[in-house]
Protein backbone atom coordinates (compact mmCIF):
# COMPACT_ATOMS: atom_id res chain seq x y z
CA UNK A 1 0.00 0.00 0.00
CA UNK A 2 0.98 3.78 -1.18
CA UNK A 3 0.00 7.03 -0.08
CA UNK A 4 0.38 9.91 -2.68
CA UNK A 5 3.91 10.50 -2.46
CA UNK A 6 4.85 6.42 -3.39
CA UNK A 7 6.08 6.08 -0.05
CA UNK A 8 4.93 2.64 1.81
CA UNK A 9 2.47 3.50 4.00
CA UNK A 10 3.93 2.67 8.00
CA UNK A 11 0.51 1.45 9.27
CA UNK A 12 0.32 -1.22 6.40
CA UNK A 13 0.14 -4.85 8.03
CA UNK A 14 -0.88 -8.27 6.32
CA UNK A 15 -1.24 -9.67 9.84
CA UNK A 16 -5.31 -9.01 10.21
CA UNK A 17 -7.16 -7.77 12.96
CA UNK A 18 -7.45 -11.31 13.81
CA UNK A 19 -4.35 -12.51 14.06
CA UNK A 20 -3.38 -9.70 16.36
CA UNK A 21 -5.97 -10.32 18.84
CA UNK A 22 -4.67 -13.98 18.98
CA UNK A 23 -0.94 -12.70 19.41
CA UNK A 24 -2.38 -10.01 21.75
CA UNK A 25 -4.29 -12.64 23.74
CA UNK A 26 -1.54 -15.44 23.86
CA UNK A 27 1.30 -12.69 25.16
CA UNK A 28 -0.96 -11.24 28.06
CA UNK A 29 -1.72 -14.23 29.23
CA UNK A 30 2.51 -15.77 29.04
CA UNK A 31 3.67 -12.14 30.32
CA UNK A 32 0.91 -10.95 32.41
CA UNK A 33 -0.69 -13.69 33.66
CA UNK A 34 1.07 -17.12 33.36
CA UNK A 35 4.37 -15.71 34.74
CA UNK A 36 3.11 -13.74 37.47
CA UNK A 37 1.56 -17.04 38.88
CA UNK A 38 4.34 -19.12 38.22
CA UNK A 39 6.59 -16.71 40.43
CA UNK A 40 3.94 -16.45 43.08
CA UNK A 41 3.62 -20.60 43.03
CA UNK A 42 7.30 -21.05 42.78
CA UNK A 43 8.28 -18.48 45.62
CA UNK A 44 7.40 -19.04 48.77
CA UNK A 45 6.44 -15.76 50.79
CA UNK A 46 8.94 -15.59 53.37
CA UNK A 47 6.97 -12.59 55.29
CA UNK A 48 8.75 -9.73 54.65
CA UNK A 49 6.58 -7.29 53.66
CA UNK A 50 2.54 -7.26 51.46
CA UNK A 51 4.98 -4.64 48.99
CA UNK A 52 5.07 -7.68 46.40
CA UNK A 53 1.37 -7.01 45.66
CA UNK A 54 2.89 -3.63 44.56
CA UNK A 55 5.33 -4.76 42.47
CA UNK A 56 3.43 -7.42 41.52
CA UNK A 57 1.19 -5.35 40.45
CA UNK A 58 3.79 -3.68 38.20
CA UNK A 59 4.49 -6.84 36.60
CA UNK A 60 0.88 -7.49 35.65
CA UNK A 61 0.58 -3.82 34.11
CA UNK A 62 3.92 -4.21 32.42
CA UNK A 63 3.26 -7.50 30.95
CA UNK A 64 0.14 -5.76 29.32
CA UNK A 65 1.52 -2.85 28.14
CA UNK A 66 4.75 -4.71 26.37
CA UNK A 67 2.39 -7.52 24.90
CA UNK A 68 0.27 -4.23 23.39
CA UNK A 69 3.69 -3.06 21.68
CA UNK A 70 5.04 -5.81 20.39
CA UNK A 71 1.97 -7.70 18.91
CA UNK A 72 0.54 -3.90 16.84
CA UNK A 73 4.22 -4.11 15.61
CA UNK A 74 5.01 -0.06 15.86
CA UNK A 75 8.30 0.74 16.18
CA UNK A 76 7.37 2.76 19.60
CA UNK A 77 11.09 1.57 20.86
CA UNK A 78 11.19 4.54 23.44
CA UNK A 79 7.99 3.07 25.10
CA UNK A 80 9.07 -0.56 24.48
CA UNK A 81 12.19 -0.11 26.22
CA UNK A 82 10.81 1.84 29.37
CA UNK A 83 7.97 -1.04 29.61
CA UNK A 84 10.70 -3.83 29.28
CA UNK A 85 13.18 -1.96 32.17
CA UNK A 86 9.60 -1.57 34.39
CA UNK A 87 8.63 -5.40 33.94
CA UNK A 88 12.14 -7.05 34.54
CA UNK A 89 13.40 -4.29 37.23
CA UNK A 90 10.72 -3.13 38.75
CA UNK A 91 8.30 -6.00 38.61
CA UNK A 92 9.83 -9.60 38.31
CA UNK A 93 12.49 -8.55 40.50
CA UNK A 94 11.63 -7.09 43.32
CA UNK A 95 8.50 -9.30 43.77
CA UNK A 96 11.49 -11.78 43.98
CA UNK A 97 13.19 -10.46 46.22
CA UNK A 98 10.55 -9.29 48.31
CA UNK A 99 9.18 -12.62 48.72
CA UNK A 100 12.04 -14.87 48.94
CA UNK A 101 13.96 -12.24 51.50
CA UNK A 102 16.90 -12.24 49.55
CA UNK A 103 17.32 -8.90 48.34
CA UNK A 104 20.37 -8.06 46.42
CA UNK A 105 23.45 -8.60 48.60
CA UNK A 106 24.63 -4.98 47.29
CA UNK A 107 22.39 -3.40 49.22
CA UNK A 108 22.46 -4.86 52.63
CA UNK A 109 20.31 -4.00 55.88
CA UNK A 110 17.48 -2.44 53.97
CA UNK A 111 14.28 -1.63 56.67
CA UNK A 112 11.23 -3.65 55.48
CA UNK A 113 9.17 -0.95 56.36
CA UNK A 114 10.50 1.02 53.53
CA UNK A 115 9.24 -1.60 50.90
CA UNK A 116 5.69 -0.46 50.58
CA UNK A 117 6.36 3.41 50.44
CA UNK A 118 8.96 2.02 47.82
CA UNK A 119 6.38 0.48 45.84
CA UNK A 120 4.38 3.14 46.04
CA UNK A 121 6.97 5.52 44.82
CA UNK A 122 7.49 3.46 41.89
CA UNK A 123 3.77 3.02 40.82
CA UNK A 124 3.43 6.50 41.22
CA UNK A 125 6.14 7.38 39.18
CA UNK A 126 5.02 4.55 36.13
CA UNK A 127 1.21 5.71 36.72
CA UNK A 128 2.54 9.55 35.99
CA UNK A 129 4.51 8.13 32.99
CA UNK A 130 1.50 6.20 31.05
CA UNK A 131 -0.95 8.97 31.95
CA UNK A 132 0.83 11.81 30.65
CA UNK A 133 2.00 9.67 27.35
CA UNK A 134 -1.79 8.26 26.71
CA UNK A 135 -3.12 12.13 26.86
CA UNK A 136 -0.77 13.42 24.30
CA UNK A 137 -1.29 11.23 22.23
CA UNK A 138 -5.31 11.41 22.71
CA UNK A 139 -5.33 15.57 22.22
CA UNK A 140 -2.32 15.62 19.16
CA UNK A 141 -3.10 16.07 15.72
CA UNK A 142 -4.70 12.91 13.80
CA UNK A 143 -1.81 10.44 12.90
CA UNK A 144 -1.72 11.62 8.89
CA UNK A 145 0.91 13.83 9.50
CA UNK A 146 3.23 10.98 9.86
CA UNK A 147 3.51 10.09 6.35
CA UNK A 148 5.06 13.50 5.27
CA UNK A 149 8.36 12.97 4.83
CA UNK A 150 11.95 13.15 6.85
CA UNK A 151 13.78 15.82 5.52
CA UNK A 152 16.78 15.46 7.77
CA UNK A 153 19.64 13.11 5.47
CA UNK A 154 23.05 11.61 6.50
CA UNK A 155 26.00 13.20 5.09
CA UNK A 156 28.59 10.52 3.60
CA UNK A 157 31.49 12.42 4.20
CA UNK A 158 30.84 13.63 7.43
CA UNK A 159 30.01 9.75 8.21
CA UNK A 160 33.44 8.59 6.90
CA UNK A 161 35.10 11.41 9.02
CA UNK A 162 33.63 9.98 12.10
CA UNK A 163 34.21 6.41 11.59
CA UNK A 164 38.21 7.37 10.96
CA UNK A 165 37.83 9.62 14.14
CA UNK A 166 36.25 6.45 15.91
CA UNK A 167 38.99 4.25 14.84
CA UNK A 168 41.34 6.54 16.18
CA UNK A 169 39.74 6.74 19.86
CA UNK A 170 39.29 3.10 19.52
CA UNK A 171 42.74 2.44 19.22
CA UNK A 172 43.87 4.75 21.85
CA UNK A 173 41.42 3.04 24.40
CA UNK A 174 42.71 -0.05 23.46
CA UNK A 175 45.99 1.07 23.88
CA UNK A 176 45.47 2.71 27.01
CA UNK A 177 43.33 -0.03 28.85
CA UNK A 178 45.25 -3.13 26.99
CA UNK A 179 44.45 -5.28 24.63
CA UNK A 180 43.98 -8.65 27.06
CA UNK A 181 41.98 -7.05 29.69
CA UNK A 182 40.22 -5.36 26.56
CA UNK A 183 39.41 -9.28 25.40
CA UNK A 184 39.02 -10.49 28.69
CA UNK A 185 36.44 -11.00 31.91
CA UNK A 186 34.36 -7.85 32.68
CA UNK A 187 36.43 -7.59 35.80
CA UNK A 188 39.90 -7.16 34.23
CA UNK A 189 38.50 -4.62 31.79
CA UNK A 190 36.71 -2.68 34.63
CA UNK A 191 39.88 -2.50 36.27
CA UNK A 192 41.88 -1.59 33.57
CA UNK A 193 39.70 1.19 32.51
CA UNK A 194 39.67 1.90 36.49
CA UNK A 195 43.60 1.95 36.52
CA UNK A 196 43.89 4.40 33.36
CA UNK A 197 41.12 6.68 34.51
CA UNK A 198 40.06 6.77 37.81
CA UNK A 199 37.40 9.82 37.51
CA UNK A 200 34.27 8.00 36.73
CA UNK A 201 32.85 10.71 34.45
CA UNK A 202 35.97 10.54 32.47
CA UNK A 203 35.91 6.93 32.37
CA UNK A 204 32.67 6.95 30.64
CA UNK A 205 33.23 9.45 28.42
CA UNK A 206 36.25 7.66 27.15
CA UNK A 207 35.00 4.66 27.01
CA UNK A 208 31.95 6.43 24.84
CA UNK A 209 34.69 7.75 22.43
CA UNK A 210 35.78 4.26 21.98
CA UNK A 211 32.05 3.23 21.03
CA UNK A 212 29.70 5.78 19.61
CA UNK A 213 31.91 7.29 17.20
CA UNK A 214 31.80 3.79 15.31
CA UNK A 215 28.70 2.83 15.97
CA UNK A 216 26.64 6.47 14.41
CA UNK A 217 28.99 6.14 11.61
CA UNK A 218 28.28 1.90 10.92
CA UNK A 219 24.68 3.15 10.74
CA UNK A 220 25.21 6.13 8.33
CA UNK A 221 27.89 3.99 6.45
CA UNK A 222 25.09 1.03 5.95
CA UNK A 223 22.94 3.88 4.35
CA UNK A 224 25.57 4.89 2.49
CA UNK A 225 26.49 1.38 0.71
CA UNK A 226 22.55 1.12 -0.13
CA UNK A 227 22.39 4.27 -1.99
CA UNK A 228 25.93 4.23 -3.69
CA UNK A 229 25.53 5.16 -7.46
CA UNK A 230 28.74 2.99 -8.43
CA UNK A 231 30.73 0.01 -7.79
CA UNK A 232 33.99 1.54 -6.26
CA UNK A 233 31.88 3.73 -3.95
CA UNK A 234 30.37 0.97 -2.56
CA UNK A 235 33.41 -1.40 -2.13
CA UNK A 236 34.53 1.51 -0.16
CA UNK A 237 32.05 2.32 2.01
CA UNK A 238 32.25 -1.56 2.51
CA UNK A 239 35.09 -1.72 3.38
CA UNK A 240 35.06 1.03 5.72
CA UNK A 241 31.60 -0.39 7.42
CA UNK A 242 32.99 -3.70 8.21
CA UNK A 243 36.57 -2.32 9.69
CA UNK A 244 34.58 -0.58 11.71
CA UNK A 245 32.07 -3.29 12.60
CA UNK A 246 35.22 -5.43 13.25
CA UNK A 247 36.65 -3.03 15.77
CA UNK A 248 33.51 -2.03 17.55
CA UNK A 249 32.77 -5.75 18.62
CA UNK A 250 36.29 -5.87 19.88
CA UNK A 251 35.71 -3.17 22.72
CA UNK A 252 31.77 -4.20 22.45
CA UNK A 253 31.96 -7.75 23.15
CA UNK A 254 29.76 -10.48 24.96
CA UNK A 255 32.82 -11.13 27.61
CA UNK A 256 34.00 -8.09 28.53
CA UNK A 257 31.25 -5.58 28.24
CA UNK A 258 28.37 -4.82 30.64
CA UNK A 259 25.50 -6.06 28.99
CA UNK A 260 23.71 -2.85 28.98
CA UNK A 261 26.23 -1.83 26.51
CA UNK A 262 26.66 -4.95 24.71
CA UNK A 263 22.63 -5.01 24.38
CA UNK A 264 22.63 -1.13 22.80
CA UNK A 265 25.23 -2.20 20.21
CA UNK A 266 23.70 -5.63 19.30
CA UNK A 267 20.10 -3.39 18.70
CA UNK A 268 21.42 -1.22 17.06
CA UNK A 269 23.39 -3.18 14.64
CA UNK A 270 20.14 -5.51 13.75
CA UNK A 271 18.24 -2.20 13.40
CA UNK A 272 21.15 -0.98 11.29
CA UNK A 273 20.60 -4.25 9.08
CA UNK A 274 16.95 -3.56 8.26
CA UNK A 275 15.08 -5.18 11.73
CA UNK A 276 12.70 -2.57 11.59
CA UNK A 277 11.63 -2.42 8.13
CA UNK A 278 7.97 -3.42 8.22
CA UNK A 279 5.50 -4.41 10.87
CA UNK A 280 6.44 -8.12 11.03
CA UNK A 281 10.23 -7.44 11.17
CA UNK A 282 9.35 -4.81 14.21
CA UNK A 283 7.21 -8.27 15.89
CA UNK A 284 9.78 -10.73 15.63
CA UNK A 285 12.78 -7.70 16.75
CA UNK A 286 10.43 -6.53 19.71
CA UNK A 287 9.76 -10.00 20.94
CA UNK A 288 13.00 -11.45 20.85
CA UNK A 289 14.03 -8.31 22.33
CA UNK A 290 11.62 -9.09 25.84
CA UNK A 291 12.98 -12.91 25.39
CA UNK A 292 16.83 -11.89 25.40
CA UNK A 293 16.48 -10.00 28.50
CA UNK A 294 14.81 -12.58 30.07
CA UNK A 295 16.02 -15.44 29.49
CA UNK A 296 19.73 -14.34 27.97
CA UNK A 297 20.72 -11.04 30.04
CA UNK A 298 20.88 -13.42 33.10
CA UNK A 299 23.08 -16.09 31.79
CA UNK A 300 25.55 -13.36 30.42
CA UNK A 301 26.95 -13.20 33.71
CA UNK A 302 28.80 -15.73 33.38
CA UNK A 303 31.80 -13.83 32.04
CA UNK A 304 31.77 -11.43 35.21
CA UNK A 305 35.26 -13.19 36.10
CA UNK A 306 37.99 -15.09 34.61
CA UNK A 307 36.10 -18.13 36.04
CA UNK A 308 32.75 -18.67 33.44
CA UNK A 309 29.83 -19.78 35.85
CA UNK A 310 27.83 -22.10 34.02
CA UNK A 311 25.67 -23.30 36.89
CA UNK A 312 22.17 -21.44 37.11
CA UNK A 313 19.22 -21.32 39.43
CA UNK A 314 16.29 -21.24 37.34
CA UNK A 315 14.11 -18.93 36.06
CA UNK A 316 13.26 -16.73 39.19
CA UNK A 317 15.96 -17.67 41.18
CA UNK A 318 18.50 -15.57 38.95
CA UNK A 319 16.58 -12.71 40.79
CA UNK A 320 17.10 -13.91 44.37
CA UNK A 321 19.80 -12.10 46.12
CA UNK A 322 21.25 -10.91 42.45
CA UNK A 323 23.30 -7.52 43.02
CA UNK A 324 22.33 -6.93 39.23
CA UNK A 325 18.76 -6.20 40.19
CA UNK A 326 19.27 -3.63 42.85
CA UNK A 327 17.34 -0.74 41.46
CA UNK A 328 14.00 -1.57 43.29
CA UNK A 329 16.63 -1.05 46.71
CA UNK A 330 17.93 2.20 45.43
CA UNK A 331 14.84 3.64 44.96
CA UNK A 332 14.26 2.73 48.56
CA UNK A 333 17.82 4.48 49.85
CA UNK A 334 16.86 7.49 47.55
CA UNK A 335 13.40 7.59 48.82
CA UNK A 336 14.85 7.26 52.62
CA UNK A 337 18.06 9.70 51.69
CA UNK A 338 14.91 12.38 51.56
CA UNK A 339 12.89 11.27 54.16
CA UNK A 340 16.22 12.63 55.86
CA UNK A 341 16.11 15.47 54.89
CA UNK A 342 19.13 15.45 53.04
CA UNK A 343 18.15 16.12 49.79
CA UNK A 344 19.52 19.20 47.98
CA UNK A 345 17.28 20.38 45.23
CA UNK A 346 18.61 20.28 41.85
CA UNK A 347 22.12 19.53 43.11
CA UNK A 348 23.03 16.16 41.68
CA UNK A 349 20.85 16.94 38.50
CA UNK A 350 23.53 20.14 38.25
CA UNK A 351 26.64 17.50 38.26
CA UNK A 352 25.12 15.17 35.83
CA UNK A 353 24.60 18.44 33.35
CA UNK A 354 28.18 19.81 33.72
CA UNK A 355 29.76 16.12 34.01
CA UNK A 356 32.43 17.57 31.70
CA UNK A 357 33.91 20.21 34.53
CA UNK A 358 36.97 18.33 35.72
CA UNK A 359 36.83 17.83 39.71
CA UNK A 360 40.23 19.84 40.02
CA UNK A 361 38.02 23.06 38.64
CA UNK A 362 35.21 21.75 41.05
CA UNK A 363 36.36 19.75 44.23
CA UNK A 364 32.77 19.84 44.96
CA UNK A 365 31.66 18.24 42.05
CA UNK A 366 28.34 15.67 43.28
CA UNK A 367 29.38 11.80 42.97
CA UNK A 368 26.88 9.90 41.16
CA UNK A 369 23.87 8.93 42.30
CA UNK A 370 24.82 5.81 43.03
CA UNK A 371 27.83 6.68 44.60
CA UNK A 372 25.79 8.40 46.67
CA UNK A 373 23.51 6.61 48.35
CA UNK A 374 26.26 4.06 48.57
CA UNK A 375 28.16 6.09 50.82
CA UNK A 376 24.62 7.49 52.71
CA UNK A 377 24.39 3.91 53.96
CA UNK A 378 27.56 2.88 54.80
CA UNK A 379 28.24 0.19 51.94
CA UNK A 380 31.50 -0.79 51.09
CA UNK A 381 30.54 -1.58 47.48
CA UNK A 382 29.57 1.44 45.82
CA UNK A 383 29.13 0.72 41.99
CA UNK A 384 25.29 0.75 42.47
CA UNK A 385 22.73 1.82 39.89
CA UNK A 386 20.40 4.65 40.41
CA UNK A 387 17.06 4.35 38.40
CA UNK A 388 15.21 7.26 37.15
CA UNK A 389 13.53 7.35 40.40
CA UNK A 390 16.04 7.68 42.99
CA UNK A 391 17.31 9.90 40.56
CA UNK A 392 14.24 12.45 40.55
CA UNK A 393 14.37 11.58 44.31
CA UNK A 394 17.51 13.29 45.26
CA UNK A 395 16.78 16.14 43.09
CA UNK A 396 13.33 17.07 44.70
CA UNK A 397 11.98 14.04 46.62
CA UNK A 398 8.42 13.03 45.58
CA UNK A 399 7.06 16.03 43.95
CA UNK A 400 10.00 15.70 41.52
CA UNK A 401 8.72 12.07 40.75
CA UNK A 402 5.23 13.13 39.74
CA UNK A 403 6.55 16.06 37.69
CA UNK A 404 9.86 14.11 36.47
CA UNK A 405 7.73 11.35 34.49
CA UNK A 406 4.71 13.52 33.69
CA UNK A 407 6.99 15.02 31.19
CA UNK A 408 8.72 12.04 30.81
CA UNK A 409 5.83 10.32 28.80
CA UNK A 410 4.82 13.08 26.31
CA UNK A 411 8.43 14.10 25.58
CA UNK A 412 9.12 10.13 24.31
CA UNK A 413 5.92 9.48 22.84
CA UNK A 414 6.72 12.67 20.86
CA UNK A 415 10.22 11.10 19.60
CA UNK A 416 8.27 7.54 18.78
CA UNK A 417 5.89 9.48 16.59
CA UNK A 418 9.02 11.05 14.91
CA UNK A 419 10.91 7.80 14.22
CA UNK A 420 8.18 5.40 13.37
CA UNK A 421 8.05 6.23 9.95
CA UNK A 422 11.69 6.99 9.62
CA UNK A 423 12.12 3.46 10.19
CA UNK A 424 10.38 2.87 6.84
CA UNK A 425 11.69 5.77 4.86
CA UNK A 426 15.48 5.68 6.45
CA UNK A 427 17.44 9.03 6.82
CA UNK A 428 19.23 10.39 9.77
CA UNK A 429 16.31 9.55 12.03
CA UNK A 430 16.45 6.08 11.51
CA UNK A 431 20.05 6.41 12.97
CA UNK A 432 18.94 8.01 16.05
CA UNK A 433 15.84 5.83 16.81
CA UNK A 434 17.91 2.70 16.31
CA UNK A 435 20.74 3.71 19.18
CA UNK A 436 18.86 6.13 21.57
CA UNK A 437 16.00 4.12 22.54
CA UNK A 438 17.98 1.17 23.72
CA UNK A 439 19.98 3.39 25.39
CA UNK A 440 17.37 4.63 27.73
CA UNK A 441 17.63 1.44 29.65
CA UNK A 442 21.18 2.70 30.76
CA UNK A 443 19.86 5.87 31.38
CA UNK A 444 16.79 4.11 33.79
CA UNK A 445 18.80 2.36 35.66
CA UNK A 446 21.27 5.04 36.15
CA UNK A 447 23.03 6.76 37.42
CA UNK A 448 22.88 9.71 35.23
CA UNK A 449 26.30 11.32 35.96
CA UNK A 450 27.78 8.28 33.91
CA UNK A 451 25.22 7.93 31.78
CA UNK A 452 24.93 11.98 30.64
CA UNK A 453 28.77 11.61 29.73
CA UNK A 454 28.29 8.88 26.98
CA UNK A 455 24.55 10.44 26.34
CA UNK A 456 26.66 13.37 25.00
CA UNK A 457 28.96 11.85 23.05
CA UNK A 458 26.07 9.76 21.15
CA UNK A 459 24.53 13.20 20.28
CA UNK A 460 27.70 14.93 19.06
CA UNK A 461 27.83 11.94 16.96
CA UNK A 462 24.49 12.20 15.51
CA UNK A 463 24.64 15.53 15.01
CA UNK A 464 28.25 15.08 12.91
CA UNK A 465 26.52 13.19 10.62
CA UNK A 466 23.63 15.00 10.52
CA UNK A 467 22.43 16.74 7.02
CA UNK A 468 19.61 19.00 6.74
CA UNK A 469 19.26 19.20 2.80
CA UNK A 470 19.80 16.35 0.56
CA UNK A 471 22.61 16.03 -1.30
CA UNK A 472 24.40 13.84 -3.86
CA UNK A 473 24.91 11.55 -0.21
CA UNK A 474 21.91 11.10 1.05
CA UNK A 475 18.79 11.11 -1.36
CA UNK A 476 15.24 12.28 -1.12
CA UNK A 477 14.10 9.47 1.99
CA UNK A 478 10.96 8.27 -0.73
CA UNK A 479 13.90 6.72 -2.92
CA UNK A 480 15.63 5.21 0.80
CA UNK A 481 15.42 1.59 1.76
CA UNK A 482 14.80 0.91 5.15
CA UNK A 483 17.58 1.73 7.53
């Protein structure tokens, strides 16, 4: 199907009315109904605290929600992702670890009176975020508008710039942090990226420089090669694209990388290859997207140290006691940090803006977020996330919750409408909904400091590449393949 211009049109789908409700029906009853009971049957309540029915709760409404995005097949990847962080981190769990008693061992001593006003706090925040995002797009203009077209292009050169500029930062991380620990456990490259910078802003920003650069330019460059008008051109742009490719998943690899970051290149690369080119493709991408961090985020672990753990405890026991699913606890510290009193408005929102002031210019720089809290409670162990909420926490306690994702909902449901047909029609758009999305789920669970630092360096990229009238590189986006 066409619209006027000969552009597909995004809301075509052979699927049927029919076999969506069937899809629709068979996920919400697997994510919001058949593994909520399982984990209620299969975890005994060990008394801690009724806060599971919260969280629970969550679980149930996230379940829902993600089985509503993936079955219509709209590439809504700024909702998807903030449903799928919301149903693994704030619903599974917690619930968990609520009703097992083994909360994460990073976060030690929390007061099981604190779990319900927790909850709470969360809902509240999640509530505030669908609310806001359902009444935009209830009181916006009529969805015809989105099949006018993307005028913004990619500029080849500029793209080929970066990509050189990326292989040079590559190469000096690489030489900095050394190529075994590079290559090795997540541990040895932690601590060799520790040992060359110790500032943990400047850690992530380098580490960004390392990453981005390549990856903004791989999905220009893939552009690029589609649209070349002659052979040469596009054995070089080839060649360029797959050097690059080859050096990113050297620093971006399964072994040594968190698997946030791991997860945003991986996305990004299928969506780079043409994932999101029609409603089916967005299906099957979306859906093994919730499968891979359920069933494959866990078992990445294993490469934490030189010695590969290959034993696992089933399905919800991966969530008992795990230190990688302390975010529910955070929220709690944050949420007690200002029952304190302690909170200073706007302060550690300031440091996460200005992360680029070195601390020898500003002593008093704020730690992040996690840092934080960390120290607030006395832990020894202080590399602790801080989602979104303990985030709006510190900055302005409740009130900055409710506000914080009120404008949280309509600002990314604005972006989804943006991108959803640039997914179709390709351009620089495409380039920016295929990394920043996925991203969001570093920026959820925080903490921001770190996260603003590479944040920045993703949107310098972007921008680099970014051209506003068409030109000989980057053709009209009706004559543009899918991204």
């Amino acid at each position: 199907m066409e619209d006027q211009d000969g552009d597909r049109d995004v809301t075509e789908d052979s699927l049927g009315a029919g076999g969506r409700f069937a899809l629709l029906v068979a996920s919400v009853a697997i994510l919001a109904v058949a593994l909520p009971a399982a984990l209620v049957a299969e975890v005994p309540d060990a008394g801690r605290s009724p806060a599971w029915w919260i969280t629970g709760l969550i679980m149930v409404w996230g379940g829902a929600r993600l089985s509503a995005l993936w079955v219509t097949g709209a590439a809504t990847l700024f909702d998807f992702f903030f449903w799928l962080f919301v149903y693994i981190f704030l619903g599974i769990a917690p619930t968990v670890q609520i009703r097992s008693g083994e909360i994460s061992t990073t976060t030690p001593g929390m007061d099981p009176g604190l779990d319900m006003p927790t909850a709470l706090v969360v809902l509240l925040g999640v509530a505030c975020y669908d609310t806001s995002r359902l009444l935009w797009r209830t009181v916006r203009r009529p969805r015809a508008h989105l099949a006018a077209p993307i005028a913004t292009g990619v500029s080849v050169a500029r793209a080929i710039i970066l990509a050189g500029s990326g292989l040079l930062f590559s190469a000096y991380f690489i030489a900095q942090a050394g190529v075994g620990p590079t290559l090795g456990s997540r541990q040895a490259a932690f601590a060799a990226r520790n040992a060359a910078w110790p500032d943990p802003s400047v850690r992530a920003v380098m580490y960004a420089l390392a990453v981005y650069p390549l990856l903004v330019a791989v999905g220009a460059l893939s552009q690029a090669r589609r649209r070349a008008r002659s052979r040469s051109w596009t054995m070089s742009t080839t060649a360029t694209l797959v050097l690059a490719v080859v050096v990113l998943l050297s620093i971006v690899n399964p072994i040594s990388s968190a698997r946030y970051t791991f997860g945003t290149v991986a996305f990004a690369l299928v969506v780079f290859a043409g994932a999101l080119g029609s409603r089916h493709r967005v299906r099957l991408t979306l859906l093994g997207t919730i499968v891979a961090f359920l069933f494959v985020f866990p078992i990445a672990d294993a490469f934490r140290t030189s010695e590969v753990r290959t034993s696992r405890a089933g399905f919800f026991g991966e969530y008992r006691a795990n230190p990688d699913y302390d975010a529910f606890w955070q929220v709690s510290n944050a949420l007690s940090y200002w029952v304190d009193g302690l909170v200073e408005p706007g302060r550690q929102l300031l440091g996460s803006l200005l992360f680029w002031v070195p601390r020898s210019i500003w002593p008093a720089k704020p730690t992040d977020t996690g840092i934080l809290l960390a120290h607030y409670r006395g832990y020894t162990f202080d590399n602790l996330s801080a989602p979104l909420w303990a985030e709006l926490l510190v900055n302005g306690g409740v009130i900055a919750v409710v506000v914080g994702f009120l404008l949280l909902g309509p600002a990314l449901a604005a972006m989804d409408v943006r991108m959803e047909v640039a997914f179709i029609t390709g351009g620089w758009w495409a380039i920016l909904g295929a990394v920043i999305p996925v991203y969001t789920t570093i920026l959820l669970r925080g903490s921001l400091l770190q996260a603003t630092g590479s944040l920045a360096v993703v949107v310098a990229c972007l921008i680099a590449v970014r051209q506003s009238r068409q030109g000989s590189g980057a053709p009209a986006p009706s004559q543009s393949p899918p991204c």
